[in-house]
PDB file of N, CA and C in Angstrom:
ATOM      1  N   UNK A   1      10.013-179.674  27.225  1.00  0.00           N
ATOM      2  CA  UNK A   1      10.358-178.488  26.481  1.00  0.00           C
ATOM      3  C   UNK A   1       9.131-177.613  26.229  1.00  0.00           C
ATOM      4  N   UNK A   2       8.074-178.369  25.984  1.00  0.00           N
ATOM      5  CA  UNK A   2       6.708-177.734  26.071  1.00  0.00           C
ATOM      6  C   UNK A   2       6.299-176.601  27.084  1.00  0.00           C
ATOM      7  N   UNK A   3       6.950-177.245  27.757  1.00  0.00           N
ATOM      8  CA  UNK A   3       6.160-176.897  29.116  1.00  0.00           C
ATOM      9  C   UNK A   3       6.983-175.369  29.273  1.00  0.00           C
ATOM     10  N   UNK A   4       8.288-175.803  29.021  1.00  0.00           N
ATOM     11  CA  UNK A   4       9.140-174.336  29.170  1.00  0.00           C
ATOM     12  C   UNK A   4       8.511-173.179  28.686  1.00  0.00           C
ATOM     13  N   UNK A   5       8.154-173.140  27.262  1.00  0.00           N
ATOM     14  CA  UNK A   5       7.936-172.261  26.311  1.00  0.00           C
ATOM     15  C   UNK A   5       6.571-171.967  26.533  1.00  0.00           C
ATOM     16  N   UNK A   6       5.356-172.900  27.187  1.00  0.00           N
ATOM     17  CA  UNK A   6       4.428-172.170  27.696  1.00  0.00           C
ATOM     18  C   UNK A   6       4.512-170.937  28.946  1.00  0.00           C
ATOM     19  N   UNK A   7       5.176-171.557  29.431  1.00  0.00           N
ATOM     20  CA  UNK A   7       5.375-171.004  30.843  1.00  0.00           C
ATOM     21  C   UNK A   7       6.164-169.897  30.620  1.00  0.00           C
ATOM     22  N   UNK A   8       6.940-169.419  29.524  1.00  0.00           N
ATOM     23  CA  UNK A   8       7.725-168.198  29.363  1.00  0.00           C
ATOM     24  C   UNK A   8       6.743-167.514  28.577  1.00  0.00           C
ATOM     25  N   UNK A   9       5.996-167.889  27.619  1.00  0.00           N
ATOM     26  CA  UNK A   9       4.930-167.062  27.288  1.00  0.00           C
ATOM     27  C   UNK A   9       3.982-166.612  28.008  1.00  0.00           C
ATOM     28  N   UNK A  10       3.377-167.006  28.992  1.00  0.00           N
ATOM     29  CA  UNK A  10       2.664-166.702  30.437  1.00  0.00           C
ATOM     30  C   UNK A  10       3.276-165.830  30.982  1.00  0.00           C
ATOM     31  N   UNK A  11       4.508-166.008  31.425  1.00  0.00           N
ATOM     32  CA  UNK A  11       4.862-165.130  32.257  1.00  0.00           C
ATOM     33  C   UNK A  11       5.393-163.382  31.230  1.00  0.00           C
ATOM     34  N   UNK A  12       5.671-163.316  29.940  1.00  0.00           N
ATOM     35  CA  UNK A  12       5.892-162.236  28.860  1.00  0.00           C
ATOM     36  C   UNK A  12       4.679-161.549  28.853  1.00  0.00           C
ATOM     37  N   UNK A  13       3.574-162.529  28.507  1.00  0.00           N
ATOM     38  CA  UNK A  13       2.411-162.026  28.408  1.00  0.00           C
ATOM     39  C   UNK A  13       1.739-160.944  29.748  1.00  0.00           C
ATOM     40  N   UNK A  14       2.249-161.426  30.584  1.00  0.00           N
ATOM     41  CA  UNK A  14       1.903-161.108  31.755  1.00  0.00           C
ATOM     42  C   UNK A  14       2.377-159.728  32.510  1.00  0.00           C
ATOM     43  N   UNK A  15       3.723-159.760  31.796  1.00  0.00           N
ATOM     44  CA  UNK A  15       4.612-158.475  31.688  1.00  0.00           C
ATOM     45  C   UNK A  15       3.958-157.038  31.061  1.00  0.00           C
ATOM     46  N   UNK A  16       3.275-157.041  29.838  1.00  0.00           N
ATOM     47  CA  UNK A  16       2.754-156.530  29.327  1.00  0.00           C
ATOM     48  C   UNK A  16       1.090-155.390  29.604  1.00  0.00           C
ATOM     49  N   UNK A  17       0.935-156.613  30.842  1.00  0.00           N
ATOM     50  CA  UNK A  17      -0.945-156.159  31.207  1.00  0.00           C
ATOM     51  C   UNK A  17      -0.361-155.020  32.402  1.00  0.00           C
ATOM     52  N   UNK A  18      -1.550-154.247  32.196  1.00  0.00           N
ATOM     53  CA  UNK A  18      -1.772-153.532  33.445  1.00  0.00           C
ATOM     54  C   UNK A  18      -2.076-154.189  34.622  1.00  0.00           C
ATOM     55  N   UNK A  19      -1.774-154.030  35.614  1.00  0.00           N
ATOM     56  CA  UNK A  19      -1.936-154.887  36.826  1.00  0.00           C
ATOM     57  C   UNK A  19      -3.321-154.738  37.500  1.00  0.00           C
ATOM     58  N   UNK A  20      -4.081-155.131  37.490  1.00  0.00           N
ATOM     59  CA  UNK A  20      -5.163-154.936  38.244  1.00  0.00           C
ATOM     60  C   UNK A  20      -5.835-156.166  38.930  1.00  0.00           C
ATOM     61  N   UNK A  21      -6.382-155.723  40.428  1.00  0.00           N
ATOM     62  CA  UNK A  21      -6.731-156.628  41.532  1.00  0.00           C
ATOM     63  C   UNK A  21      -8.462-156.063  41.802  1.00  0.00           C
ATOM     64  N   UNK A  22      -9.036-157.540  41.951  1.00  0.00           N
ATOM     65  CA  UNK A  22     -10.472-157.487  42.034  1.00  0.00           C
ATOM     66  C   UNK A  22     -10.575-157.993  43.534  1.00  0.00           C
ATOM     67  N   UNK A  23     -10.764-157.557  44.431  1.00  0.00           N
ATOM     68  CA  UNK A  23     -11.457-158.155  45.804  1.00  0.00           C
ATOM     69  C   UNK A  23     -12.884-157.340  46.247  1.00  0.00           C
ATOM     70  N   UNK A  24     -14.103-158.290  45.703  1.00  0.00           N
ATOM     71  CA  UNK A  24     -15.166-157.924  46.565  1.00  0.00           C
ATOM     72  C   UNK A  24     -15.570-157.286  46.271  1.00  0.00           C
ATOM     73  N   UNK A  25     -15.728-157.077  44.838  1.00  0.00           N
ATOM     74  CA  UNK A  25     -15.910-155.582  43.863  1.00  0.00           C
ATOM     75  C   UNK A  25     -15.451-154.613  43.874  1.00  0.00           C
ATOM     76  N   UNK A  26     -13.920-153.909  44.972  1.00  0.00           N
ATOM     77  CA  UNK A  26     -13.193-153.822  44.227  1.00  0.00           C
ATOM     78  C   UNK A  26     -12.174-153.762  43.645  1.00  0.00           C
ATOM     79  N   UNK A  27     -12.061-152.509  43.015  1.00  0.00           N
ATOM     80  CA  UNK A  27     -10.940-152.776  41.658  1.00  0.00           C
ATOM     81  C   UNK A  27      -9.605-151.673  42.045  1.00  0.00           C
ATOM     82  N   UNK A  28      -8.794-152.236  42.257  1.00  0.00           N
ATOM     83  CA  UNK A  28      -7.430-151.548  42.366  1.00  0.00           C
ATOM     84  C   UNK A  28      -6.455-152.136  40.999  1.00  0.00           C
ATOM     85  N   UNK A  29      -5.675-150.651  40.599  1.00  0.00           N
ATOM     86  CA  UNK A  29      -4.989-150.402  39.733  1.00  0.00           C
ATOM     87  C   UNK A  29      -4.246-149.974  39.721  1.00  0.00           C
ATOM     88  N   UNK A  30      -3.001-149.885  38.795  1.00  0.00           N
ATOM     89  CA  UNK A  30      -1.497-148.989  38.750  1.00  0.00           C
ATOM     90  C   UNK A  30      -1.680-147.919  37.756  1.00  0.00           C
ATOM     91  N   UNK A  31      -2.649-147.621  37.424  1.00  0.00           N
ATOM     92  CA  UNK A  31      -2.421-146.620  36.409  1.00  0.00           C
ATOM     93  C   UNK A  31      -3.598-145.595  37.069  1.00  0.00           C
ATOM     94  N   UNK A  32      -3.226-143.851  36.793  1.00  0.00           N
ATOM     95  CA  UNK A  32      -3.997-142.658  37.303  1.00  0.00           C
ATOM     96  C   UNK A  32      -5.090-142.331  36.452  1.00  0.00           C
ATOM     97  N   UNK A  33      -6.077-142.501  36.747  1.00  0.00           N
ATOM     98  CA  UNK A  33      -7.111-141.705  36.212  1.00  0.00           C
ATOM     99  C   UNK A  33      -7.130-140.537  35.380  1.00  0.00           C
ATOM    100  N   UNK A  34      -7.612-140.039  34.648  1.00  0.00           N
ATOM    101  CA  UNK A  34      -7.348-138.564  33.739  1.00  0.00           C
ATOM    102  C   UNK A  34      -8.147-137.973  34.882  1.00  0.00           C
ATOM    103  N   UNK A  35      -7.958-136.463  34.618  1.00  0.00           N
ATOM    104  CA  UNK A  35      -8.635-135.438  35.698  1.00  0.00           C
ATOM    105  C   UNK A  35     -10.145-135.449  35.150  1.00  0.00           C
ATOM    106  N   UNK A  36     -11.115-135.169  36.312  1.00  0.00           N
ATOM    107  CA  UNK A  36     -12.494-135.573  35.870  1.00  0.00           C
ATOM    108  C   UNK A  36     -13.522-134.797  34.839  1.00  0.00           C
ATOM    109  N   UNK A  37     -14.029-134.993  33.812  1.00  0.00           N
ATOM    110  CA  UNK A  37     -14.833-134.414  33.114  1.00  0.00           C
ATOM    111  C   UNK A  37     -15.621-133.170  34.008  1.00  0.00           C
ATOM    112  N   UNK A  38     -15.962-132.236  33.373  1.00  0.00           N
ATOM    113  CA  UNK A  38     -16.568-131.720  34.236  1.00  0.00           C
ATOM    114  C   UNK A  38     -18.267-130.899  33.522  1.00  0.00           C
ATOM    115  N   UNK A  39     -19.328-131.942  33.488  1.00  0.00           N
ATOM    116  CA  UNK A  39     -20.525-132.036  33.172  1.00  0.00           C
ATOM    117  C   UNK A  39     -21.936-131.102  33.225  1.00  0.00           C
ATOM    118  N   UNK A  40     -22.289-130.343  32.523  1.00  0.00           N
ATOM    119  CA  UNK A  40     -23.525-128.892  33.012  1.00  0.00           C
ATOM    120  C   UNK A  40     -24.352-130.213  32.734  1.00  0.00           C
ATOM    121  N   UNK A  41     -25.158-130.254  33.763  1.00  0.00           N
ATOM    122  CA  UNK A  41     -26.539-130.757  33.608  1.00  0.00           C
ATOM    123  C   UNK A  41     -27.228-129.838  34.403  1.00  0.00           C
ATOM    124  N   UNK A  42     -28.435-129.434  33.658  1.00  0.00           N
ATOM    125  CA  UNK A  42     -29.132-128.777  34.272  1.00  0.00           C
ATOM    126  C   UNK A  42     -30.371-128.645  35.539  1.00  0.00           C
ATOM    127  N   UNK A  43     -30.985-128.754  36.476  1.00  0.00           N
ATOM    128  CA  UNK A  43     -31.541-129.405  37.850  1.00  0.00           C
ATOM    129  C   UNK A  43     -32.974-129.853  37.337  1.00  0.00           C
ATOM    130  N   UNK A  44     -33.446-130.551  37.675  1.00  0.00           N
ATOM    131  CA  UNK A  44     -34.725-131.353  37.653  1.00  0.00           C
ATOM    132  C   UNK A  44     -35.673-131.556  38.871  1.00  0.00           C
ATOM    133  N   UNK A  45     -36.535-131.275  38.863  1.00  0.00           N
ATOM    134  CA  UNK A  45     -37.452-131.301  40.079  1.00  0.00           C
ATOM    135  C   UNK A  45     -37.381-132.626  40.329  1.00  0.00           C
ATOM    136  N   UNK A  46     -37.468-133.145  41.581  1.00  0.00           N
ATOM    137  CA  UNK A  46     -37.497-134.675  42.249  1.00  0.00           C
ATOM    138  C   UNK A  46     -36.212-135.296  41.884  1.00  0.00           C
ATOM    139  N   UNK A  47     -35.407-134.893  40.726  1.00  0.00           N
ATOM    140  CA  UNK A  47     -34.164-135.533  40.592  1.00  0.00           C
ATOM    141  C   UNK A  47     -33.154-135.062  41.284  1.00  0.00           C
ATOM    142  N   UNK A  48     -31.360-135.939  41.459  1.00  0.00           N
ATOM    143  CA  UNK A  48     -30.437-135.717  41.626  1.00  0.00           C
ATOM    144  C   UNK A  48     -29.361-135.927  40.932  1.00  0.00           C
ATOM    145  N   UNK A  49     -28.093-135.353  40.306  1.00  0.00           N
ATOM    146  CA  UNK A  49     -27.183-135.869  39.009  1.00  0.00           C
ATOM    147  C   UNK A  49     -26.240-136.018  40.140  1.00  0.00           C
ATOM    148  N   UNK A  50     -26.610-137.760  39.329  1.00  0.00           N
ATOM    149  CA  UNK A  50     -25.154-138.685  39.668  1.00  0.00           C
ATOM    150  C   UNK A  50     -24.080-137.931  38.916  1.00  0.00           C
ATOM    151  N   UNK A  51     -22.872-137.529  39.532  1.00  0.00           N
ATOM    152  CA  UNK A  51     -22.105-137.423  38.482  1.00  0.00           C
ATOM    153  C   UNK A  51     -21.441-138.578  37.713  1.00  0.00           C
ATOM    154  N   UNK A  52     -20.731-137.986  36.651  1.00  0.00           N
ATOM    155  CA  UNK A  52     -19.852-138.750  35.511  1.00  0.00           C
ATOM    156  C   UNK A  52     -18.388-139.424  36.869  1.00  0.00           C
ATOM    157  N   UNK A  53     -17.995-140.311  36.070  1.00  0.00           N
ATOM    158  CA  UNK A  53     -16.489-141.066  36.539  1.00  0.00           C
ATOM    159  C   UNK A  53     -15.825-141.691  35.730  1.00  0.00           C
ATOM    160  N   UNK A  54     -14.985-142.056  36.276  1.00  0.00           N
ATOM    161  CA  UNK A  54     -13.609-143.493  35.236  1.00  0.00           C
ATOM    162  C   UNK A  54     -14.255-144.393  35.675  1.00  0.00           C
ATOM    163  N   UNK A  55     -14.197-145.190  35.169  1.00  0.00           N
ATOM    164  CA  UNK A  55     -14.357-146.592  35.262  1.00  0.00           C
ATOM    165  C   UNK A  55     -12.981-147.286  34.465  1.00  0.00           C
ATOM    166  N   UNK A  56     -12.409-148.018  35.008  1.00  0.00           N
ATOM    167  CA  UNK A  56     -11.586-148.845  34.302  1.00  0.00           C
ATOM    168  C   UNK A  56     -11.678-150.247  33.476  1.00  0.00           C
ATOM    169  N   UNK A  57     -11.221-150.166  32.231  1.00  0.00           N
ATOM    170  CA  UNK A  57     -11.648-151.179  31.268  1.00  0.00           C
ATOM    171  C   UNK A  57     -10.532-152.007  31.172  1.00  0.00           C
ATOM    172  N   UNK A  58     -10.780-153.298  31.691  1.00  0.00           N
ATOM    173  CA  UNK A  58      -9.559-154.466  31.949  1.00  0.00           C
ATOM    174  C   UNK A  58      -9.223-155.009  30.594  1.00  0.00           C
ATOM    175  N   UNK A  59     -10.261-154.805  29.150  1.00  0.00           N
ATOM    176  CA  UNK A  59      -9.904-155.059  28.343  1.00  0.00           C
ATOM    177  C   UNK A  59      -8.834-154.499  27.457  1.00  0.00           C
ATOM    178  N   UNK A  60      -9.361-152.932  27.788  1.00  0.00           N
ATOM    179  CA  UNK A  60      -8.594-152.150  26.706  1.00  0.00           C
ATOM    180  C   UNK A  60      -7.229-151.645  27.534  1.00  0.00           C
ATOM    181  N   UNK A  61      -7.033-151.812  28.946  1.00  0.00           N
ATOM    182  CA  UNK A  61      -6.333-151.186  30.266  1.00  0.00           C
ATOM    183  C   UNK A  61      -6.130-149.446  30.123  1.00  0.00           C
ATOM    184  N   UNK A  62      -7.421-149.264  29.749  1.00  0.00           N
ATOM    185  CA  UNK A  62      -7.407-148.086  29.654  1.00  0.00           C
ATOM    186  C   UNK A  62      -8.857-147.292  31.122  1.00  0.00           C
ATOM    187  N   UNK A  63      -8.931-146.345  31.401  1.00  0.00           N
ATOM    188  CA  UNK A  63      -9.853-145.353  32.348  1.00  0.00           C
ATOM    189  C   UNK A  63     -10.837-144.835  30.817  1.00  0.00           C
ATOM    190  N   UNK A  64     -12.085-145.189  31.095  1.00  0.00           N
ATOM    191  CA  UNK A  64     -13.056-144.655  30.405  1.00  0.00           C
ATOM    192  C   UNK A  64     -13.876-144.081  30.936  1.00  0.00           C
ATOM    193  N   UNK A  65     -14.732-143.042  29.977  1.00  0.00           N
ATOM    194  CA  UNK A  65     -15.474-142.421  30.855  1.00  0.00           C
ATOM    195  C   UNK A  65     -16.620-142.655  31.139  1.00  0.00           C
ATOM    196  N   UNK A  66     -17.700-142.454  32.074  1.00  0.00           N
ATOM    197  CA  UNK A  66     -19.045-142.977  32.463  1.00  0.00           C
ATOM    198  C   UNK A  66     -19.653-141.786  32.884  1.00  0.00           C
ATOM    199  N   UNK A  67     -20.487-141.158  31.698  1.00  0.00           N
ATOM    200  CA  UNK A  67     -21.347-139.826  31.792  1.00  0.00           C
ATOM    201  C   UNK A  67     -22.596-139.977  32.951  1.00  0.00           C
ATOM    202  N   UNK A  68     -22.389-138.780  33.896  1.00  0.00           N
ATOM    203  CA  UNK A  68     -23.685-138.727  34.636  1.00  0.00           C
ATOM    204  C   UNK A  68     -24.943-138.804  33.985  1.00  0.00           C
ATOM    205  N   UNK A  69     -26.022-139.100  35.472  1.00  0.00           N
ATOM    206  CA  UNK A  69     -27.062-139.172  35.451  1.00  0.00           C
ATOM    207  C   UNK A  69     -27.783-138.798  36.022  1.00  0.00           C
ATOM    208  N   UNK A  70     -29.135-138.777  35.817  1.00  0.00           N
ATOM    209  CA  UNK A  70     -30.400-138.381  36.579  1.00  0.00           C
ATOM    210  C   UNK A  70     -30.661-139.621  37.698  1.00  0.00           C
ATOM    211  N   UNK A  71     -30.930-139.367  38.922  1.00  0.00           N
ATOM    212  CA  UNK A  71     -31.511-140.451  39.587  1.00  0.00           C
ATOM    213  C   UNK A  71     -32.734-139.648  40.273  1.00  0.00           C
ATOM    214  N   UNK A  72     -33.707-140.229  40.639  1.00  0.00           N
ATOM    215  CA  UNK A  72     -34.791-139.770  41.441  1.00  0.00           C
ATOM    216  C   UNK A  72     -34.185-139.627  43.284  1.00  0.00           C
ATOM    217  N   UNK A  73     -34.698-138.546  43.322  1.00  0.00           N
ATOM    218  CA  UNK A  73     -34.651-138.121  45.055  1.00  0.00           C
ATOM    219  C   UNK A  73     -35.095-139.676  45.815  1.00  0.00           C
ATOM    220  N   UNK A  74     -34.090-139.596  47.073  1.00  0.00           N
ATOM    221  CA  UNK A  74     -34.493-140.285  47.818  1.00  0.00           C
ATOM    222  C   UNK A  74     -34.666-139.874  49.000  1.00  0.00           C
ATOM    223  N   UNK A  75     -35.839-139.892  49.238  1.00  0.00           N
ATOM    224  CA  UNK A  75     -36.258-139.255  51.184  1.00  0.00           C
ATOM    225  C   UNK A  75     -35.203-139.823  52.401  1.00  0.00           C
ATOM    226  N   UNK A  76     -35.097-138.875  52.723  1.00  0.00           N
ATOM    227  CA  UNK A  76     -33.770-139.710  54.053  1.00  0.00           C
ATOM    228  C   UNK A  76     -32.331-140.352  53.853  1.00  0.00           C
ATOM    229  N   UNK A  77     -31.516-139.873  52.170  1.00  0.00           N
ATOM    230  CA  UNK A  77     -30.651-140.267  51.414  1.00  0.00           C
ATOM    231  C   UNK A  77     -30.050-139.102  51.221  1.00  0.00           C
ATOM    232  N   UNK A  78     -28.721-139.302  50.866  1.00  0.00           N
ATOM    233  CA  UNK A  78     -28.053-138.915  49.793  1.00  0.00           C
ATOM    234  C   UNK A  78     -27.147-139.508  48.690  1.00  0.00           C
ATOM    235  N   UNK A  79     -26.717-139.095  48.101  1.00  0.00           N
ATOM    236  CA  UNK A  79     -25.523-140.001  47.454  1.00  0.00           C
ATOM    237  C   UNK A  79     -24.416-139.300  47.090  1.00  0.00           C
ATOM    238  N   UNK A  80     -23.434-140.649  47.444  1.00  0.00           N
ATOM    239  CA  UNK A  80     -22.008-140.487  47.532  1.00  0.00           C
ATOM    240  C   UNK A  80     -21.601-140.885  46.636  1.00  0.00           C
ATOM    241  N   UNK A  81     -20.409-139.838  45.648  1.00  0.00           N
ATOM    242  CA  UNK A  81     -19.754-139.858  44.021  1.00  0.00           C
ATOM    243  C   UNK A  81     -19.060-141.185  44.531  1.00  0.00           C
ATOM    244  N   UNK A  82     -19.225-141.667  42.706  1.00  0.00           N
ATOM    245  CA  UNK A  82     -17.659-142.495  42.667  1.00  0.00           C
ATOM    246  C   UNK A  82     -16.601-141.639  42.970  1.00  0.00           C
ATOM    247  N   UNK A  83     -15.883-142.420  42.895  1.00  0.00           N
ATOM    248  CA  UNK A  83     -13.844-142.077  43.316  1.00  0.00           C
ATOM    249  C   UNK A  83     -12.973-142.508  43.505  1.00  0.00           C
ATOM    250  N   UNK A  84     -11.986-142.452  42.959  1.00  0.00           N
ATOM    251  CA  UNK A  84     -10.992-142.810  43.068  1.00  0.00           C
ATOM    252  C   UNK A  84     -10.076-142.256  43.791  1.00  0.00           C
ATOM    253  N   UNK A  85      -9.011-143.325  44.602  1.00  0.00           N
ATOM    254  CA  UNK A  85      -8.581-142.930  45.817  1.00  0.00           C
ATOM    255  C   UNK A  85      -6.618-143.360  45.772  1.00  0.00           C
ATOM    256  N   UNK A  86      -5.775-142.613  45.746  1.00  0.00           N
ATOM    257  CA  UNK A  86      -4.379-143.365  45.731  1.00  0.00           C
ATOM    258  C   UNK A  86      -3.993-143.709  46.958  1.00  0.00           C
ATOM    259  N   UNK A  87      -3.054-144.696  47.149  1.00  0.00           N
ATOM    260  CA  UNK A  87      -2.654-145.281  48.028  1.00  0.00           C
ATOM    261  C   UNK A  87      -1.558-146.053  48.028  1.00  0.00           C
ATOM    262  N   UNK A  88      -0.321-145.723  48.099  1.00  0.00           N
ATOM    263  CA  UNK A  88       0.797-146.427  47.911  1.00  0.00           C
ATOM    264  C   UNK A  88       1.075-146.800  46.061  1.00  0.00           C
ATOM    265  N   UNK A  89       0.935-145.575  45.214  1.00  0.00           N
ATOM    266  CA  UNK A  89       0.577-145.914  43.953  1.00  0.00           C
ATOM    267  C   UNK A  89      -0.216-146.783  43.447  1.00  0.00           C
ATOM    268  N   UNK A  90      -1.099-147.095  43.981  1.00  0.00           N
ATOM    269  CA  UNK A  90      -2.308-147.669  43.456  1.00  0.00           C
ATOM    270  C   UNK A  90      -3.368-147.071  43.524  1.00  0.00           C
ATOM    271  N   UNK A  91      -4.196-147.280  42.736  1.00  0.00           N
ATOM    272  CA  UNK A  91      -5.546-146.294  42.415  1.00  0.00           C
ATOM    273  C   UNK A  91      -7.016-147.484  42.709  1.00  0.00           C
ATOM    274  N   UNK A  92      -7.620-146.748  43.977  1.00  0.00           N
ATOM    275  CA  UNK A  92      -8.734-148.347  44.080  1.00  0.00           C
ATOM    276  C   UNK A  92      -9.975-147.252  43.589  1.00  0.00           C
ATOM    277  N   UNK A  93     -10.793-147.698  43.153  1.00  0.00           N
ATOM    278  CA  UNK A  93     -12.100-147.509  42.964  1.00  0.00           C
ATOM    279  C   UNK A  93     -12.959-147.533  43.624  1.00  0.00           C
ATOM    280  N   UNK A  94     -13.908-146.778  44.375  1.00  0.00           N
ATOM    281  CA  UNK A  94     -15.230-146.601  45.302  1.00  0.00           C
ATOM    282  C   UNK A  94     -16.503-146.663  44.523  1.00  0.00           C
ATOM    283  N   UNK A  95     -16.955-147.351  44.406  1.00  0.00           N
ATOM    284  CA  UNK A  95     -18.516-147.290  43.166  1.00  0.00           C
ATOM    285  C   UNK A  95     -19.599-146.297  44.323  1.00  0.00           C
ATOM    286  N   UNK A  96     -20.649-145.367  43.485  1.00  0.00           N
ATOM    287  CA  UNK A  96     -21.141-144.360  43.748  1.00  0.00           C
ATOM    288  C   UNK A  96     -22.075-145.195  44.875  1.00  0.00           C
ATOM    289  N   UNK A  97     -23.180-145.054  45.118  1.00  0.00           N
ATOM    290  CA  UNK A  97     -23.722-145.165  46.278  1.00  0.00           C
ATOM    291  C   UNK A  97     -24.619-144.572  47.241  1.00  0.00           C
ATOM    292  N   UNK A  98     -25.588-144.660  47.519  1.00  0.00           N
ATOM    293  CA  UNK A  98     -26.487-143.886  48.514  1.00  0.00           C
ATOM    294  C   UNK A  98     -26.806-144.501  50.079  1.00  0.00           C
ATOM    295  N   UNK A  99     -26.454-143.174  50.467  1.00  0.00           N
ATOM    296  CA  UNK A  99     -26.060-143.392  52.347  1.00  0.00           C
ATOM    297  C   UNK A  99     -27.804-143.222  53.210  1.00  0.00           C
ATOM    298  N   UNK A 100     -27.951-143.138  54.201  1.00  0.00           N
ATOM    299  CA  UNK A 100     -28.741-142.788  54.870  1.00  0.00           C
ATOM    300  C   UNK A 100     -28.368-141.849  55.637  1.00  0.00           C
ATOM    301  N   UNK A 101     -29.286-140.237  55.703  1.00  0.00           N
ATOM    302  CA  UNK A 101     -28.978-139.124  56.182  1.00  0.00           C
ATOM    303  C   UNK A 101     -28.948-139.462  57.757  1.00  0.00           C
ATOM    304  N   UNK A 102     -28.052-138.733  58.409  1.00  0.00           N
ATOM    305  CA  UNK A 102     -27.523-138.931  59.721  1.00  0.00           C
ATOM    306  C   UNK A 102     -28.730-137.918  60.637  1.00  0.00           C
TER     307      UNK A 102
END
């Protein structure tokens, strides 16, 4: 009988969460992002502004926000924003990133 009443609370509980899947860092979700902040920072010699993004908080199952930044220039780089991307109603996450210029 134990066992029942755990196992129906598991599965209620479970009903309740936002769904979210972690592979490989990353993070896919069922819920949309708010539309993106949109940040004046002003230019800096040798620097580049990361911009701001969502980040999603598995605790609260809420999209929070993550204010840009300054990063230092990189010779032979650029960098690529976070983003979020839909796909069959799911929302996966791209973490920001710096490429090597082509």
């Amino acid at each position: 009988m134990n066992v029942r009443k755990t196992f129906l609370a598991l599965a209620l509980a479970g009903a309740f969460v936002a769904p979210v899947a972690v592979h490989a860092g990353t993070v896919v979700v069922d819920i949309a992002p708010p539309a993106p902040v949109y940040e004046q920072m002003p230019a800096r010699q040798g620097f580049i502004v990361t911009p701001g993004y969502y980040r999603f908080d598995s605790e609260r199952h809420a999209h929070t926000w993550v204010k840009g930044e300054y990063q230092p220039e990189r010779r032979g780089e650029h960098y690529v924003a976070s983003e979020w991307r839909e796909h069959e109603g799911r929302y996966q996450f791209n973490e920001g990133r710096w490429e090597r210029d082509r």
